[in-house]
Protein backbone atom coordinates (compact mmCIF):
# COMPACT_ATOMS: atom_id res chain seq x y z
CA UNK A 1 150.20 235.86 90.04
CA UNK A 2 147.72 238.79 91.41
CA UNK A 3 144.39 239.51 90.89
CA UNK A 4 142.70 242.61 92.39
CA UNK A 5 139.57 242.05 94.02
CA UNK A 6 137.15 245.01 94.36
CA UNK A 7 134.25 245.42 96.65
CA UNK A 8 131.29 247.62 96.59
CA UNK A 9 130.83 249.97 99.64
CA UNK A 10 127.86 247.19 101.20
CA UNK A 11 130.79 244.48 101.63
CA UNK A 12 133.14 246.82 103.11
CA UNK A 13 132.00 247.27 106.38
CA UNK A 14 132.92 243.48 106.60
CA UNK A 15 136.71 244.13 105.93
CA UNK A 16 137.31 246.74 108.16
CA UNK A 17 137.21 249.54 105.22
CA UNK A 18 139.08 248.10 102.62
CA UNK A 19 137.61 248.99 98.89
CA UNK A 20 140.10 246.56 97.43
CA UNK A 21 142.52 243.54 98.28
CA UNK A 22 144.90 241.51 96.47
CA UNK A 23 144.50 237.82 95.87
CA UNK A 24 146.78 235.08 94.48
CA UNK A 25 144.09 232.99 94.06
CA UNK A 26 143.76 230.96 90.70
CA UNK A 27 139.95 230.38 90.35
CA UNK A 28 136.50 231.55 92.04
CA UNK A 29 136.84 228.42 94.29
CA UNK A 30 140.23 229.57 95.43
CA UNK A 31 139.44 233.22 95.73
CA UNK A 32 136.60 232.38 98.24
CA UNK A 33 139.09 230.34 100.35
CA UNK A 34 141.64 233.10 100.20
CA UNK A 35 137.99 234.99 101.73
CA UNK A 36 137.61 232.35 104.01
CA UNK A 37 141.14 233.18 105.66
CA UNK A 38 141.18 236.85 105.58
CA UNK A 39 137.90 238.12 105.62
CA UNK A 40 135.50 235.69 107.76
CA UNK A 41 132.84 238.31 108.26
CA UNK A 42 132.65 238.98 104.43
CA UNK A 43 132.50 235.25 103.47
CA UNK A 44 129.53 234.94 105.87
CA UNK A 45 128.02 237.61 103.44
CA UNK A 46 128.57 236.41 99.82
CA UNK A 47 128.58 232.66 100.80
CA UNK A 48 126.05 230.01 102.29
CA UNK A 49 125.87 227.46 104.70
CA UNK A 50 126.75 225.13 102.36
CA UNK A 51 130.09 226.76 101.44
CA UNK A 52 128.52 228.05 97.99
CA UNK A 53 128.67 231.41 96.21
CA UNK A 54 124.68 232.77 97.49
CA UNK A 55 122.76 233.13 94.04
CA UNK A 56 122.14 236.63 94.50
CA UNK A 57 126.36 237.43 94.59
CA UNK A 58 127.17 238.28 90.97
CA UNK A 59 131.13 238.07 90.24
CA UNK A 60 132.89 239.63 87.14
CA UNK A 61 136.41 239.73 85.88
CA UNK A 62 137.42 242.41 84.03
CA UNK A 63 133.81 243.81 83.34
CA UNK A 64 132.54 240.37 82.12
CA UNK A 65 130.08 238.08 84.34
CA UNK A 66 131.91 235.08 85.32
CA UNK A 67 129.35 232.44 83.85
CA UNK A 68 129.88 233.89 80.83
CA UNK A 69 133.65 232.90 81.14
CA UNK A 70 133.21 229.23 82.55
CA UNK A 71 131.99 229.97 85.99
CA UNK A 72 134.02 228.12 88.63
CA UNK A 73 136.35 226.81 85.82
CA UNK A 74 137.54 230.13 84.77
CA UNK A 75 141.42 230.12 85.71
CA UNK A 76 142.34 234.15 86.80
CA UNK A 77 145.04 235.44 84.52
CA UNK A 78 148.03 238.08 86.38
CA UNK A 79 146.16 241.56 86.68
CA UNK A 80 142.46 240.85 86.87
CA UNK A 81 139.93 242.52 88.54
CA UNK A 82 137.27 241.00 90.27
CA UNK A 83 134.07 242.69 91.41
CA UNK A 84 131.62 240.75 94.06
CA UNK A 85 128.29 242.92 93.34
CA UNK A 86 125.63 241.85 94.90
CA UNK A 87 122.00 241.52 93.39
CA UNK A 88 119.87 244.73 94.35
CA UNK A 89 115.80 244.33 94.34
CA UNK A 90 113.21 246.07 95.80
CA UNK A 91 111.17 249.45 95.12
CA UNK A 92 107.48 250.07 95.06
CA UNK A 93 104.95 247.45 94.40
């Protein structure tokens, strides 16, 4: 099983350039492992010190937000894409 992961142009300065990556990861949990192994400087990004997804990563799968799928629970299925977008704020006050 394969699951493409796709990263917006802020995360991939911490991959050495890659836009995209293959995982064989079954879940969120294992996907940021898989992270963990090949991409240190990116898990620094989208992850805390306590391990955890940072609140202001937002992860979809096929288009859909992940917590509206089961968050953590939701098992990948062969072919999907996941997106790590993170939260944009700021402007004029």
């Amino acid at each position: 099983m394969s699951v493409k992961v796709v990263l917006p142009t802020a995360f991939i300065r911490h991959t050495d350039g890659q836009k995209q990556f293959a995982s064989s990861a079954s879940d969120l949990p294992g996907l940021l492992a898989d992270i963990d192994q090949t991409f240190p400087a990116l898990a620094t990004q989208i992850k805390g010190d306590d391990g955890k997804l940072r609140r202001f990563i937002n992860i979809y799968i096929n288009d859909e937000d992940i917590r509206f799928l089961g968050g953590d629970a939701y098992s990948f299925k062969d072919g999907d894409e996941v997106m790590l977008i993170p939260s944009i704020a700021g402007g004029k006050g």
